[in-house]
C-alpha atoms as a PDB file:
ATOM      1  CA  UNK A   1      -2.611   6.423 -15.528  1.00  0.00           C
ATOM      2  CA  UNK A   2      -1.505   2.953 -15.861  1.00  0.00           C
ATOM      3  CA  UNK A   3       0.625   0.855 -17.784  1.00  0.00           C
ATOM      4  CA  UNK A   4       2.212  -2.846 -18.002  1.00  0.00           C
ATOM      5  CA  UNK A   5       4.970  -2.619 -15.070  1.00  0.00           C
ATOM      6  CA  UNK A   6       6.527  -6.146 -17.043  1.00  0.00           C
ATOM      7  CA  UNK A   7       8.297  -5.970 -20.278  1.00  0.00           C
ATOM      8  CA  UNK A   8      10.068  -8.703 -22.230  1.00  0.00           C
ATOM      9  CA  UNK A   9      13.811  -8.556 -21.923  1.00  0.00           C
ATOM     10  CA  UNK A  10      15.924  -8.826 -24.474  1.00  0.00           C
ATOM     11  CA  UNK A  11      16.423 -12.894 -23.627  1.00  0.00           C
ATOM     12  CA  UNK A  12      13.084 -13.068 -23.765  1.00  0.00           C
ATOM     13  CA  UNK A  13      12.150 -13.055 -19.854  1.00  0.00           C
ATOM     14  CA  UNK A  14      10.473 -10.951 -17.908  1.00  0.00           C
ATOM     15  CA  UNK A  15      12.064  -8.454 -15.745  1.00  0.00           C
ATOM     16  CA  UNK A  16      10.418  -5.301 -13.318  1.00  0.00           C
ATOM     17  CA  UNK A  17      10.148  -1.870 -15.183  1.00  0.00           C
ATOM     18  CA  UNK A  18       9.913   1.028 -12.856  1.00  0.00           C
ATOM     19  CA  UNK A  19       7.077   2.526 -12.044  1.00  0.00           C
ATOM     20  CA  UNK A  20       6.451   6.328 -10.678  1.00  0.00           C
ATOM     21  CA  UNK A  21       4.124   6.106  -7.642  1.00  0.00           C
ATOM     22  CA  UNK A  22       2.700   8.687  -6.124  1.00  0.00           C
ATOM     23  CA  UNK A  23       1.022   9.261  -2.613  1.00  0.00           C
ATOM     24  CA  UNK A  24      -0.748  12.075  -1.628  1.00  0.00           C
ATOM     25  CA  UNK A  25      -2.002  13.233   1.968  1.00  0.00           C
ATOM     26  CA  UNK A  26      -4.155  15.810   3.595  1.00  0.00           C
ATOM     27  CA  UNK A  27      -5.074  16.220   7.033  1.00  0.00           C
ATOM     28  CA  UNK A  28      -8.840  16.493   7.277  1.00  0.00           C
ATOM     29  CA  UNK A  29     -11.584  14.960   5.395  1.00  0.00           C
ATOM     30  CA  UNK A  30     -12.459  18.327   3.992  1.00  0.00           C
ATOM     31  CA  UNK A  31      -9.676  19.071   2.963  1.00  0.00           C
ATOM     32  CA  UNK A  32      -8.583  18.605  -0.652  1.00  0.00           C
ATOM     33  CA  UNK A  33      -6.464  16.612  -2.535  1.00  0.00           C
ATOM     34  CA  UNK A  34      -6.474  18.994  -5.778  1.00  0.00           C
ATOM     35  CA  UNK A  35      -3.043  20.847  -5.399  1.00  0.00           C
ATOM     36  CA  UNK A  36      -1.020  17.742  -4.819  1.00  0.00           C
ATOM     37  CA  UNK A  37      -2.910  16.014  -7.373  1.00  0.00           C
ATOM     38  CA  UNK A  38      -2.534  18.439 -10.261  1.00  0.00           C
ATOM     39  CA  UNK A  39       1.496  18.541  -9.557  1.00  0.00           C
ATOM     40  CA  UNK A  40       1.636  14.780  -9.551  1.00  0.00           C
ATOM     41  CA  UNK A  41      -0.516  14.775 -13.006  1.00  0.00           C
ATOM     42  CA  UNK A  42       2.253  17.603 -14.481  1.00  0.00           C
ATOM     43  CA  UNK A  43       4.543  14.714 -14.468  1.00  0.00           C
ATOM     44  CA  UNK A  44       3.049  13.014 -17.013  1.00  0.00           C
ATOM     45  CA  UNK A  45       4.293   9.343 -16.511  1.00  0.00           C
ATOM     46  CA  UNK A  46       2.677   8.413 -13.565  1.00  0.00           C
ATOM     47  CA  UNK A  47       1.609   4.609 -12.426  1.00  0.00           C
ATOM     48  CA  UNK A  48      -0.905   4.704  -9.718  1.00  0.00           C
ATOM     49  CA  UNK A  49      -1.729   7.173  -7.054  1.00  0.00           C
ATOM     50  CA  UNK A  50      -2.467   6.681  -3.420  1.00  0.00           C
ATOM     51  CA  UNK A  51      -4.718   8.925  -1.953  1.00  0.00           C
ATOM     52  CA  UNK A  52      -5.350   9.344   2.079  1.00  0.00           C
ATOM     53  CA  UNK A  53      -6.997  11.533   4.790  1.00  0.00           C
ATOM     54  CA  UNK A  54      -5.421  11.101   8.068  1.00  0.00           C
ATOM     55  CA  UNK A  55      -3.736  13.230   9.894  1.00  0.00           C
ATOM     56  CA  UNK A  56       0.303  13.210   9.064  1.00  0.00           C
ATOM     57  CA  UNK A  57       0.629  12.375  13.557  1.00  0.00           C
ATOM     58  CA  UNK A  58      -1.238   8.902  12.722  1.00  0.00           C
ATOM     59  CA  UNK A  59       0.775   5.902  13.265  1.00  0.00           C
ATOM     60  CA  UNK A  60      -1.981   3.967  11.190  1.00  0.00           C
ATOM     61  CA  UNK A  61      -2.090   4.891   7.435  1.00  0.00           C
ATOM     62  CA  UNK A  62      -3.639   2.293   5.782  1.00  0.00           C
ATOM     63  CA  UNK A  63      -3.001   3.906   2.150  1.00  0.00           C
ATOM     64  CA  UNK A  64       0.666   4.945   3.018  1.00  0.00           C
ATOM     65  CA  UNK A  65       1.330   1.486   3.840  1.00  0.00           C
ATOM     66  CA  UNK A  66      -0.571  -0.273   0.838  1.00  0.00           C
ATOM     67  CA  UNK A  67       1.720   2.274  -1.078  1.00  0.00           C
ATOM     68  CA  UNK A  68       5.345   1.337   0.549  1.00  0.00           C
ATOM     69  CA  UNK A  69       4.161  -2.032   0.355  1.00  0.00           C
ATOM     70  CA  UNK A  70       3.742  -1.743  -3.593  1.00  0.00           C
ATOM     71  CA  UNK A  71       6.842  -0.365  -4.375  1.00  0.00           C
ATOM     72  CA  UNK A  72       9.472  -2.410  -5.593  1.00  0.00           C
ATOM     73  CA  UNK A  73      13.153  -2.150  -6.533  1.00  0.00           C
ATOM     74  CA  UNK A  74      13.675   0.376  -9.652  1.00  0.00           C
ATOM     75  CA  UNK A  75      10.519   2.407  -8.664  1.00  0.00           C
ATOM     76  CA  UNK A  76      10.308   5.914  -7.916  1.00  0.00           C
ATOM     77  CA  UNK A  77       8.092   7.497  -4.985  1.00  0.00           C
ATOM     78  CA  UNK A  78       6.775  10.617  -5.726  1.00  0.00           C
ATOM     79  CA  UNK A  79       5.310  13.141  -2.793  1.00  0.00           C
ATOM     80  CA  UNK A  80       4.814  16.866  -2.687  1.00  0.00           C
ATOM     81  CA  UNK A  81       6.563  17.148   0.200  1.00  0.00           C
ATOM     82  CA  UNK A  82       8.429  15.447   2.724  1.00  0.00           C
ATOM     83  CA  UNK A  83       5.705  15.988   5.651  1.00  0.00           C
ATOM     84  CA  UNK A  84       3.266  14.185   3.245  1.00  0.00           C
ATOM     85  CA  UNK A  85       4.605  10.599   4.317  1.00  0.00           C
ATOM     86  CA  UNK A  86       6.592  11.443   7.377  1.00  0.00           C
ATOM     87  CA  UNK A  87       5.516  12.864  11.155  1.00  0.00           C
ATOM     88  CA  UNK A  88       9.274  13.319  12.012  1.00  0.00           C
ATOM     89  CA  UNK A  89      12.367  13.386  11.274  1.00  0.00           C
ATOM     90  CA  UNK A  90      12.607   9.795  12.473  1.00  0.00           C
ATOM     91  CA  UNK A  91       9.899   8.657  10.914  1.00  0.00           C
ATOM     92  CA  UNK A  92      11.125  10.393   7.458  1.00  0.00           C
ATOM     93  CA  UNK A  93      14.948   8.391   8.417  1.00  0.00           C
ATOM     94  CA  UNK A  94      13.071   5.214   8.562  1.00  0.00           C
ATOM     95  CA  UNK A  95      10.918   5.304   5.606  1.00  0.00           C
ATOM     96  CA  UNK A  96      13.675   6.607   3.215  1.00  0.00           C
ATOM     97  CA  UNK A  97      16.256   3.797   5.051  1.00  0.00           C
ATOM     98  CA  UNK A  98      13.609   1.574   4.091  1.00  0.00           C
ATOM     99  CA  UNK A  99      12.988   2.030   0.544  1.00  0.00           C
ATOM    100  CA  UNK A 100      16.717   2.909  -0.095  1.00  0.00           C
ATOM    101  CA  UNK A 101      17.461  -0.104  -1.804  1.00  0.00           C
ATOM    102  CA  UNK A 102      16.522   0.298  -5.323  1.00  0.00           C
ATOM    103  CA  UNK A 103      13.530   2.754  -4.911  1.00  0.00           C
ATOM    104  CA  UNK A 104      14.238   6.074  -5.216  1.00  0.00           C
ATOM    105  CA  UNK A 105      12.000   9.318  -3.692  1.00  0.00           C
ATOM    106  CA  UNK A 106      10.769  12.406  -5.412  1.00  0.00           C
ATOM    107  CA  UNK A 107       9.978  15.221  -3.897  1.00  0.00           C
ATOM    108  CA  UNK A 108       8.407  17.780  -5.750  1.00  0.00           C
ATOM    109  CA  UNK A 109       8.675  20.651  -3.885  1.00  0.00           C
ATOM    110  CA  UNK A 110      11.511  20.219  -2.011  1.00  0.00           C
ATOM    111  CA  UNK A 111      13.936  18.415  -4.277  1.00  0.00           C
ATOM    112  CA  UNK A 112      17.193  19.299  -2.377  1.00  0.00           C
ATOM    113  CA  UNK A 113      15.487  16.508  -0.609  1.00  0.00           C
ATOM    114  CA  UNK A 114      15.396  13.661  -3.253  1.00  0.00           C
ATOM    115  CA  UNK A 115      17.463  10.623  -2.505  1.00  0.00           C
ATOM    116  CA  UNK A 116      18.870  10.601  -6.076  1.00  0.00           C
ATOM    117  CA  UNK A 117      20.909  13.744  -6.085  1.00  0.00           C
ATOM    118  CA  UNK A 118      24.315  13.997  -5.349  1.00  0.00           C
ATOM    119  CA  UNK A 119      23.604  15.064  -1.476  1.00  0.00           C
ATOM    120  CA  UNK A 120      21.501  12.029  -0.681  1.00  0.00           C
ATOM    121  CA  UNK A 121      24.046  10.142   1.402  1.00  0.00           C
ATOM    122  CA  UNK A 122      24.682  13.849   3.236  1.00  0.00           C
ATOM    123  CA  UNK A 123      20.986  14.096   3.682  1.00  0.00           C
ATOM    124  CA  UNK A 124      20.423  10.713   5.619  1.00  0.00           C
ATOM    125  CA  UNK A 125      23.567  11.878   8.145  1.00  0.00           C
ATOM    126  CA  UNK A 126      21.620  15.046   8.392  1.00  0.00           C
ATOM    127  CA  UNK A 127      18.290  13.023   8.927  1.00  0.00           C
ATOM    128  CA  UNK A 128      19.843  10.983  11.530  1.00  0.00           C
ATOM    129  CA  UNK A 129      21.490  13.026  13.343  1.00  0.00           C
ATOM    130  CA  UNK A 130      17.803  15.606  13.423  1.00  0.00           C
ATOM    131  CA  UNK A 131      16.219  12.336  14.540  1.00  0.00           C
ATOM    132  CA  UNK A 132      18.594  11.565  17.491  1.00  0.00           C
ATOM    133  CA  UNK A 133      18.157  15.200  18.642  1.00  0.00           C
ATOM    134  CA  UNK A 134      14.617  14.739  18.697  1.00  0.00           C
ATOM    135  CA  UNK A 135      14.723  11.968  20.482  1.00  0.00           C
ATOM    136  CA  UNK A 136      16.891  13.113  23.466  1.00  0.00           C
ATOM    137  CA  UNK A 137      14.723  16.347  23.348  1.00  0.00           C
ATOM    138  CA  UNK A 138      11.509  14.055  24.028  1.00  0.00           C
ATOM    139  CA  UNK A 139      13.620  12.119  26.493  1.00  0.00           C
ATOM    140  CA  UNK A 140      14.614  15.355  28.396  1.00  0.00           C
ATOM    141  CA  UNK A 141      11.043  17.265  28.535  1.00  0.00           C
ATOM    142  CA  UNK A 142       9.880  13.348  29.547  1.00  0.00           C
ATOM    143  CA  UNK A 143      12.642  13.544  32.872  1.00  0.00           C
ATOM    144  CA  UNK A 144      11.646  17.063  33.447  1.00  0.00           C
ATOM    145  CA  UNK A 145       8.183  16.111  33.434  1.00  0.00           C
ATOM    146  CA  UNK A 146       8.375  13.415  35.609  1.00  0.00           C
ATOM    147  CA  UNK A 147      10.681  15.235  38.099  1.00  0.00           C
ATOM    148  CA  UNK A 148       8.227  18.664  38.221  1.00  0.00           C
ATOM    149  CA  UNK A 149       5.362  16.212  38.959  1.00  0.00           C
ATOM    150  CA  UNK A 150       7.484  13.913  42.050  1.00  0.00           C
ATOM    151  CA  UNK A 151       8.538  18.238  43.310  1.00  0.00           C
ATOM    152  CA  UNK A 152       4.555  18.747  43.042  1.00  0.00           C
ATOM    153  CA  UNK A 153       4.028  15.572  45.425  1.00  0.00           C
ATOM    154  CA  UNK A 154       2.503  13.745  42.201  1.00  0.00           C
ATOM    155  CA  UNK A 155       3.185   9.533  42.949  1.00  0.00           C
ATOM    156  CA  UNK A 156       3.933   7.299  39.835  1.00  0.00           C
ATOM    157  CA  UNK A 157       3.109   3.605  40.027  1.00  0.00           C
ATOM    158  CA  UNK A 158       0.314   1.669  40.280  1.00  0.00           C
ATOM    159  CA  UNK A 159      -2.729   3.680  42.082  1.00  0.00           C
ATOM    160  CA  UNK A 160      -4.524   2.128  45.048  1.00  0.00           C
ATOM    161  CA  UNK A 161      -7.293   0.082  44.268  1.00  0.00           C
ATOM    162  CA  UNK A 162      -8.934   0.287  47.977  1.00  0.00           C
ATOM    163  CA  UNK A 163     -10.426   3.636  49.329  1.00  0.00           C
ATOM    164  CA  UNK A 164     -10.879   4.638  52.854  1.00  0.00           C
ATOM    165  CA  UNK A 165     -14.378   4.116  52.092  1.00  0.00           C
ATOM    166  CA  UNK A 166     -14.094   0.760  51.219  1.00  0.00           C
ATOM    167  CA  UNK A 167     -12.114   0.135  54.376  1.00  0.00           C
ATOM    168  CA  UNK A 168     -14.954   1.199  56.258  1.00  0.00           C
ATOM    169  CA  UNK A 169     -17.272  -0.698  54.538  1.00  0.00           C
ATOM    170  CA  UNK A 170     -15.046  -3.814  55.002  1.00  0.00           C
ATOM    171  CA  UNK A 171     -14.803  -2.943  58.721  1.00  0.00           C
ATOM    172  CA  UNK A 172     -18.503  -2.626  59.011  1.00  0.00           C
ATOM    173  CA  UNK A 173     -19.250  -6.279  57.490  1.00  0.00           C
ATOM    174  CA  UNK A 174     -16.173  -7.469  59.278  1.00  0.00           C
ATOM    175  CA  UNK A 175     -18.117  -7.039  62.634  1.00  0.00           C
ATOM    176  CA  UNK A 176     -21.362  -7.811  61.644  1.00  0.00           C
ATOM    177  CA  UNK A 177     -19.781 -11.535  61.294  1.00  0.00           C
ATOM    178  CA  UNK A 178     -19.806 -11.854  57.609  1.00  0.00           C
ATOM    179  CA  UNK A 179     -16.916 -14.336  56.379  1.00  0.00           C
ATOM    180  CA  UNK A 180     -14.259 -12.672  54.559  1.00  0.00           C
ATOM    181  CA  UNK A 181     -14.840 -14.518  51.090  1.00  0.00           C
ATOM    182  CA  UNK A 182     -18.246 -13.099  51.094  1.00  0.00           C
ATOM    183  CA  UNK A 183     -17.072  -9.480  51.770  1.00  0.00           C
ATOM    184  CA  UNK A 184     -14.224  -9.561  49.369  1.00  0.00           C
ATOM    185  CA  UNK A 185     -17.506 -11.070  46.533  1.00  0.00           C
ATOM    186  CA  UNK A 186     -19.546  -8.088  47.831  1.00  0.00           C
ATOM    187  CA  UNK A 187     -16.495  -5.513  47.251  1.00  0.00           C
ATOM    188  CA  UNK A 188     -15.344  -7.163  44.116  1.00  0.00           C
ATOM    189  CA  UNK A 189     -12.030  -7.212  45.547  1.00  0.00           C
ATOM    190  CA  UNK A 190      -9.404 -10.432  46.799  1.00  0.00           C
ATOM    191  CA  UNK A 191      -9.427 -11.602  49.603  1.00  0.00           C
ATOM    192  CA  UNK A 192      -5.638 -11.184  50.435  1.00  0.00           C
ATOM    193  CA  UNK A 193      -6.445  -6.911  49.667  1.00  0.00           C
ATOM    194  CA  UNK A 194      -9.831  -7.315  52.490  1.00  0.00           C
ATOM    195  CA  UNK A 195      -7.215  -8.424  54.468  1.00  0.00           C
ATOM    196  CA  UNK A 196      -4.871  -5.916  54.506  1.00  0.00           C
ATOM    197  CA  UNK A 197      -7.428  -3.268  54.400  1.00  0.00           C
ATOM    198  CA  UNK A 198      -8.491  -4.104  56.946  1.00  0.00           C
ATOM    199  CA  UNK A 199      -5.309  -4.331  58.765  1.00  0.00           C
ATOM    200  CA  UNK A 200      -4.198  -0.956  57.200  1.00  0.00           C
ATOM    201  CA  UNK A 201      -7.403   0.516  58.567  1.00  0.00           C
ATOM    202  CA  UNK A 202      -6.906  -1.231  62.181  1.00  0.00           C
ATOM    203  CA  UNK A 203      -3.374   0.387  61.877  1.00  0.00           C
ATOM    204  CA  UNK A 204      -4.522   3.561  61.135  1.00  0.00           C
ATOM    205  CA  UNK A 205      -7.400   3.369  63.992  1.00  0.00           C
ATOM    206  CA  UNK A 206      -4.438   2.716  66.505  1.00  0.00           C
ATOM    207  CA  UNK A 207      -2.173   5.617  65.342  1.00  0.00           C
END
């Protein structure tokens, strides 16, 4: 349903009227939009509806973004639930920090959540604070990840691009008098790395 955001103001300018917006989400393409769709309609007094398929993890949402980008100050956002538009708790922080100023969100199931009630302010400290613990949780398993791999003998960096195969090979052409910008063409490799294969594998001949 649609109707003329703009109305004449009393001086006889134009100023914004808000709009409800809605945005709906389901995970799979065969998935349905139905449920959300029919709870959204219940309102009655609803602008425009976006509609996506994507999976809530998806950094790129094409329709949620079309919809934040459409909203503008005295609007209201209207969702099902929170999980709709966010991944996280971070991600839910950001979005509501975002639209804070003058746009307000709805949502319909969970409306202890709505950032016009009288624990919105109470509900971004709680947001933030989730969103900092999740953080130094992912930061935590990341160390212990890290350090379980180094205890398994796992090396971080950047891997060796020269096998011991290669040094052979290298070796081989070496001696059969081939110049070294030829064998490094015939690797694909520099020749500053043919040379230190080769002394690596000289190295390792002598050890």
């Amino acid at each position: 349903m649609y109707e003329n955001p703009m109305k004449r103001s009393k001086t006889g300018g134009e100023r914004h009227k808000g709009r409800v917006v809605a945005y709906l989400r389901v995970s799979a393409t065969d998935q349905k939009l139905d449920t959300q769709l029919a709870k959204v309609k219940a309102l009655g007094n609803v602008d425009r509806v976006f509609k996506e398929k994507a999976s809530g993890l998806k950094h790129d949402r094409p329709a949620l973004a079309e919809c934040l980008a459409y909203l503008r100050k005295g609007d209201t956002l209207v969702v099902t639930r929170a999980d709709r538009i966010a991944r996280s708790a971070a991600h839910l922080l950001t979005t509501v920090q975002h639209l804070k100023k003058g746009v307000a969100v709805r949502f319909l199931d969970q409306p202890e959540l709505n950032t016009e009630g009288k624990y919105a302010n109470f509900l971004l400290t709680v947001l933030a604070a989730v969103a900092q613990l999740e953080r130094d949780i992912m930061d935590e398993k990341r160390r212990d990840g890290i350090a379980s791999a180094r205890a398994n003998g796992v090396k971080f960096g950047r891997p060796r691009l020269v096998s011991t195969k290669l040094q052979v090979e290298a070796k081989a052409l070496k001696q059969s008098g081939i110049a070294m910008p030829e064998i490094a063409r015939r690797l694909n490799l520099g020749v500053s790395t043919i040379y230190r294969l080769l002394a690596e594998q000289k190295e390792r001949e002598g050890a």
